[in-house]
Protein backbone atom coordinates (compact mmCIF):
# COMPACT_ATOMS: atom_id res chain seq x y z
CA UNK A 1 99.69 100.96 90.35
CA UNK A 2 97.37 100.97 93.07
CA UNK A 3 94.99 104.14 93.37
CA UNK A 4 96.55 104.41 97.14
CA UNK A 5 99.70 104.25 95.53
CA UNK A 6 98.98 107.17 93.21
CA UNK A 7 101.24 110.60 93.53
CA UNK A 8 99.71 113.79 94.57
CA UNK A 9 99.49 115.02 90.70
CA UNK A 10 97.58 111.62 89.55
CA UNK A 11 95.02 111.95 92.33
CA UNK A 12 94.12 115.65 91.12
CA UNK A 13 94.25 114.29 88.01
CA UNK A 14 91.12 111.34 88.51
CA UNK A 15 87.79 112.03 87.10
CA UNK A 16 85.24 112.95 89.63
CA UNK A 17 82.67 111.17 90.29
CA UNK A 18 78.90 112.73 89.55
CA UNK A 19 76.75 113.53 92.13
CA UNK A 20 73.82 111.18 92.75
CA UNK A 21 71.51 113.96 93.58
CA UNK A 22 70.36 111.89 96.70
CA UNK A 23 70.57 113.19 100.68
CA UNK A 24 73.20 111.46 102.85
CA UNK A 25 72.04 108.57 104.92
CA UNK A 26 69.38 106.10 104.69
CA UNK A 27 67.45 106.68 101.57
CA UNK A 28 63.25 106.67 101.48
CA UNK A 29 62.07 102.69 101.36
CA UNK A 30 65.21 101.53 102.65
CA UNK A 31 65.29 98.60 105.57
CA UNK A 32 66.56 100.36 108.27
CA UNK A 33 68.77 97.91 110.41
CA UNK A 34 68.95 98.86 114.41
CA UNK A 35 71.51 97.78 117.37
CA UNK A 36 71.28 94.93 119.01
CA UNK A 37 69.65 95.45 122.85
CA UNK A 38 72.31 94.17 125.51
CA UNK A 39 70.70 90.91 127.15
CA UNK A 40 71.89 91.86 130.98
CA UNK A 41 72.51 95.61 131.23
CA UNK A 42 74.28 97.30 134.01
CA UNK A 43 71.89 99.65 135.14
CA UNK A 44 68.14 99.24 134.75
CA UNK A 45 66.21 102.81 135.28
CA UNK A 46 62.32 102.66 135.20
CA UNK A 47 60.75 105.48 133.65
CA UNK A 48 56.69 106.47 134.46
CA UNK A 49 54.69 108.95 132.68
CA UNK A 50 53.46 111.29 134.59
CA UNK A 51 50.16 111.91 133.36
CA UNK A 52 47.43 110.53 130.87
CA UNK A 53 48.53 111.87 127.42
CA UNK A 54 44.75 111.41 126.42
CA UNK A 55 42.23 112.92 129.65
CA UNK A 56 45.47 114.71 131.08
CA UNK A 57 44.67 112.66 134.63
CA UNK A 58 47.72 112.68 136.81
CA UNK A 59 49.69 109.50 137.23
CA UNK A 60 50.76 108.65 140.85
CA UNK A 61 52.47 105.74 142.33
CA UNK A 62 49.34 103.68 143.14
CA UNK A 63 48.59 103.91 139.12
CA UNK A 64 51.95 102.22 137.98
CA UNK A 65 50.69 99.18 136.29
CA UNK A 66 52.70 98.28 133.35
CA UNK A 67 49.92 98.00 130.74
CA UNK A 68 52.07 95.40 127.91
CA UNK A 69 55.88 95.61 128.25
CA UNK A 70 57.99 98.72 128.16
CA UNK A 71 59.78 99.96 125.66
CA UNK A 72 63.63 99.28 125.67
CA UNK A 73 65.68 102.35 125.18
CA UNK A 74 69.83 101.63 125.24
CA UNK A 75 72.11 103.63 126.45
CA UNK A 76 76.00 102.90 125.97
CA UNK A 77 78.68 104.52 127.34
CA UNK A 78 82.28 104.25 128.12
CA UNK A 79 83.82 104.98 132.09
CA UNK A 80 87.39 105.24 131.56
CA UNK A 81 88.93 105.65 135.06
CA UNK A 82 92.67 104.72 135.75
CA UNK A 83 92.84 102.94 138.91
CA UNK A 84 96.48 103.16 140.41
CA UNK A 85 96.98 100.78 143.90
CA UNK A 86 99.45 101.38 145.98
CA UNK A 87 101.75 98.34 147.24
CA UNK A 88 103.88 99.03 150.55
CA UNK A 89 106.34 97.09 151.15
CA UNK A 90 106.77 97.28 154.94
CA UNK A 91 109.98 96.93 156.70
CA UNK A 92 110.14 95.09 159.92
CA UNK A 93 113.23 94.76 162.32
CA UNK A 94 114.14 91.49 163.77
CA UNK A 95 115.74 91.41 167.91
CA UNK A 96 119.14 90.28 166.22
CA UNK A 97 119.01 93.19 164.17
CA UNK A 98 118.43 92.73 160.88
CA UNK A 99 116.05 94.69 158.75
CA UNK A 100 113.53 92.79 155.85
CA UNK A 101 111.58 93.77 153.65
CA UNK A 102 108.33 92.30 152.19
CA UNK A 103 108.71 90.93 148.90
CA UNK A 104 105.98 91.96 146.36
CA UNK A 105 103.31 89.26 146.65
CA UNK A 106 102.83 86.72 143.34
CA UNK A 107 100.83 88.19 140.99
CA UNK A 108 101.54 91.78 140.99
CA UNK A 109 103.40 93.36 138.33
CA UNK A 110 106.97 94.07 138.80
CA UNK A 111 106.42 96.99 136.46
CA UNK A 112 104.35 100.32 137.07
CA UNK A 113 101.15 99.19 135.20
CA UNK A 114 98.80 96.56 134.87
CA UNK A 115 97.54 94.05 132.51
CA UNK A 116 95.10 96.13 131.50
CA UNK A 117 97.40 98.63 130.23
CA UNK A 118 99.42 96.15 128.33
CA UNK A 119 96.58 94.79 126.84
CA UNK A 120 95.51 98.32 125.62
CA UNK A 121 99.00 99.27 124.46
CA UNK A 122 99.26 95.88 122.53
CA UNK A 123 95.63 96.19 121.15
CA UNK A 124 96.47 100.14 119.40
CA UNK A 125 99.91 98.98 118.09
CA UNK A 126 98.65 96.16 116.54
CA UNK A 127 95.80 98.66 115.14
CA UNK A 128 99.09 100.17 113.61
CA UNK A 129 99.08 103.34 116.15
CA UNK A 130 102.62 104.62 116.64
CA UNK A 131 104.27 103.98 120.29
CA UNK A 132 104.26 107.99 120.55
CA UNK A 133 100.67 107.81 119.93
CA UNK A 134 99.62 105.69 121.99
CA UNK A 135 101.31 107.42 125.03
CA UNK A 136 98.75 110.21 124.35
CA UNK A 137 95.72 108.47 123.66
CA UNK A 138 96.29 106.85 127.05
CA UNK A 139 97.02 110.47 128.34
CA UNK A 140 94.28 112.06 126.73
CA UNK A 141 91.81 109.64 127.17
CA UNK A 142 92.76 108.05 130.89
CA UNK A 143 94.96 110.30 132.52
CA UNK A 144 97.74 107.73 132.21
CA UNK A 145 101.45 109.06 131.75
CA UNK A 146 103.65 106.61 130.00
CA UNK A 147 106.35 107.18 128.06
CA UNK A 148 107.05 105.56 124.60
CA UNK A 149 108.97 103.84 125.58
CA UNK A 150 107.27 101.98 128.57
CA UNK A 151 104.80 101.17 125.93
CA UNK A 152 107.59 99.30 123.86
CA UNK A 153 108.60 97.28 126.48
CA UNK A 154 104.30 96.65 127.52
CA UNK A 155 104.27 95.60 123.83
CA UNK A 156 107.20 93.25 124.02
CA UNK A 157 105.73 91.14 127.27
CA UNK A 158 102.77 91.25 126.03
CA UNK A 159 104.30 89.23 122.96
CA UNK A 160 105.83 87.07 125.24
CA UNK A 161 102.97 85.89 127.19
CA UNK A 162 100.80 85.49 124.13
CA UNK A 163 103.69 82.91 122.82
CA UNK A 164 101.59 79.89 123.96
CA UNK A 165 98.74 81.30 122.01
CA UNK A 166 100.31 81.73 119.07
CA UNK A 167 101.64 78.45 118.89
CA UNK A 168 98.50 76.90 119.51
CA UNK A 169 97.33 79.07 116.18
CA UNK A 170 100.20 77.67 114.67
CA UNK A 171 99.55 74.35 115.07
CA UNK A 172 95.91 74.36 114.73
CA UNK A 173 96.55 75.92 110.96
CA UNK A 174 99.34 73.67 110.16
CA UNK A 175 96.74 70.64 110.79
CA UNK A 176 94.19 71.76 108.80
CA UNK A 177 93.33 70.11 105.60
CA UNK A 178 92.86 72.35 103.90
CA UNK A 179 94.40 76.28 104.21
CA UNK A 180 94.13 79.66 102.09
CA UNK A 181 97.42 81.62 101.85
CA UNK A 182 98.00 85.06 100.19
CA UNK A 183 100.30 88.22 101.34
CA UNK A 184 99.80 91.65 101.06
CA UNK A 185 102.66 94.76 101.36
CA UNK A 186 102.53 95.74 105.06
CA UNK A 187 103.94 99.38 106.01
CA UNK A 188 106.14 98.81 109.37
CA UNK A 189 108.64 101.75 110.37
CA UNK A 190 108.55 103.39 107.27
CA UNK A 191 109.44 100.42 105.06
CA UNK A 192 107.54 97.81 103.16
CA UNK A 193 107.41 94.60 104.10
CA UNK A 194 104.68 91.67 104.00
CA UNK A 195 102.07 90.75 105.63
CA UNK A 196 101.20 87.19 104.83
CA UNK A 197 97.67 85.22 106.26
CA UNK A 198 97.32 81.64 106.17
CA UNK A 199 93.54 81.03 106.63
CA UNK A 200 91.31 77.86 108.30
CA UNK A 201 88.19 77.31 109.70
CA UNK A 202 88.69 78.59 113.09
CA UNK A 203 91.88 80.15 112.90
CA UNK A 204 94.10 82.53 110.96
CA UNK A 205 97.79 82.72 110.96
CA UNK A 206 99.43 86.26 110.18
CA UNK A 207 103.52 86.72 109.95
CA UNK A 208 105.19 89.36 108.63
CA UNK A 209 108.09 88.87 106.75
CA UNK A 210 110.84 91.66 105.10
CA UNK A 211 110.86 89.69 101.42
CA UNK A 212 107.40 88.16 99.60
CA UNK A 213 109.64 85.36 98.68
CA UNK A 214 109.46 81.71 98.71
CA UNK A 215 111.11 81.79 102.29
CA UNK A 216 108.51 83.51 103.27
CA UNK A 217 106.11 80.94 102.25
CA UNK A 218 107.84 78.44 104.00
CA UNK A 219 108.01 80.56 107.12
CA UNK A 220 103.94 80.36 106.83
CA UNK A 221 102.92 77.00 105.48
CA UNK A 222 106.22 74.91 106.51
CA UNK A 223 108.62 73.18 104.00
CA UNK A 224 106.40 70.37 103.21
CA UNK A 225 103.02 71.35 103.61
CA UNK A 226 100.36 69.35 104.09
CA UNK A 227 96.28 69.56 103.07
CA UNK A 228 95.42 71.43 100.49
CA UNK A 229 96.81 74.90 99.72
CA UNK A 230 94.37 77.72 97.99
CA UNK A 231 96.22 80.53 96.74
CA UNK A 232 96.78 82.49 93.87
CA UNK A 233 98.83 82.23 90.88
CA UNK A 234 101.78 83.37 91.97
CA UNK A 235 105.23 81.78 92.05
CA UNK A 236 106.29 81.32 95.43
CA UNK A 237 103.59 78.51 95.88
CA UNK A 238 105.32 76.93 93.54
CA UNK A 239 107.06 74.51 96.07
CA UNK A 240 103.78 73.19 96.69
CA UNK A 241 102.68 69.46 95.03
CA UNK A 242 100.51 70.13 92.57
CA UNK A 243 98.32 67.81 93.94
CA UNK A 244 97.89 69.81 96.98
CA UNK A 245 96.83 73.40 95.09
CA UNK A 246 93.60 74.80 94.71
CA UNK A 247 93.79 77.98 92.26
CA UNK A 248 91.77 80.25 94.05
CA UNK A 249 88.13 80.90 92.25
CA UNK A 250 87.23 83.68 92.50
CA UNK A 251 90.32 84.93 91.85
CA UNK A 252 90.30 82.76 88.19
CA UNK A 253 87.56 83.86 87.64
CA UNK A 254 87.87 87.64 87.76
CA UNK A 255 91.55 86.73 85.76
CA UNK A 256 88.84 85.43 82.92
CA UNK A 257 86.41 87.85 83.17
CA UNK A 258 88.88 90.48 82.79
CA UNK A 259 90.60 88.37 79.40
């Protein structure tokens, strides 16, 4: 069993590990590494000393020369601001007597929030954040009230509209020659099911499915696959030509090392 997978007795029950004796953090003689400086920052703010640090000589405006270049200092930080516009549909009353009203122009949503919202409800569920908790984080963090439910239905078109996408994945790993497939157990509403990856060179495919079956396989690689398939040992690959599996290495190898 997996040490995740381990009850609340058996994890009291590991061995500790000792104490290294060392501080937290970098240690002495390590390689620091540092962030990368942003190429074309937002702001720019110029910053002048104010006085010689060696003769103490005040530093005026007619004595900022840059002597070499400055020093780069980065600051990042996040605006969250939820901007809500305001469509009005106006009403206008013809001489025969009848009243229209303005449709909503192309390209505004027919719901209450934007793209950007469904793009940041569909990015935290797929980070595995519950519905309910992503109405809050959106509350806490942007002032945005939106029920669970509204971010169901964000999720859902959001799907929809990435359908092209995903088909161009699809096809773009189906034509590969040559793929890596393996599956994992995958939590989803409080049962397990399976997460399952087929891997190329620029893309990866990722389906869930409620067995890790054969079908499932299918589902991922197609009925008659084609390329070459890397994957494990395990029987639902079996379909697959022989001719067209590559046992995965490292995997083999640990299998040996382990014999």
């Amino acid at each position: 069993m997996a040490p995740s997978k381990d009850s609340p007795k058996a994890r009291k029950e590991r061995p500790k590990k000792e104490r290294s004796g060392r501080k937290q953090g970098g240690q002495s003689g390590h390689r620091g590494t540092h962030r990368k400086l942003v190429a074309d920052p937002d702001r720019t703010v110029e910053h002048w000393p104010d006085a010689c640090t060696g003769c103490g000589e005040p530093i005026g405006d007619d004595g900022r020369v840059c002597d070499g270049e400055p020093v780069r200092h980065q600051v990042s930080e996040i605006v969250v601001r939820t901007v809500v516009t305001e469509h009005r549909r106006m009403r206008v009353r013809c001489r025969c007597g009848k009243c229209t009203l303005a449709d909503v122009p192309a390209g505004v949503p027919a719901g209450a929030f934007g793209p950007a919202v469904a793009a940041a409800a569909a990015t935290l569920t797929a980070a595995r954040v519950s519905r309910r908790e992503v109405a809050r984080l959106l509350e806490d963090l942007c002032a945005l009230k939106i029920s669970p439910a509204s971010v169901e239905t964000l999720v859902k078109q959001t799907s929809d509209t990435l359908e092209d996408a995903y088909v161009e994945v699809l096809d773009a790993v189906d034509n590969a020659p040559v793929r890596g497939a393996d599956e994992t157990s995958w939590q989803q509403a409080g049962k397990t099911r399976w997460l399952s990856v087929a891997t190329a060179t620029q893309a990866a495919l990722f389906q869930i499915a409620d067995h890790r079956d054969r079908d499932g396989a299918k589902a991922l690689l197609g009925e008659q696959p084609t390329g070459v398939i890397v994957s494990d040992r395990y029987a639902v690959y079996l379909f697959i030509d022989d001719s067209q599996r590559q046992f995965c290495l490292s995997l083999t190898c640990t299998g040996i090392l382990s014999r």
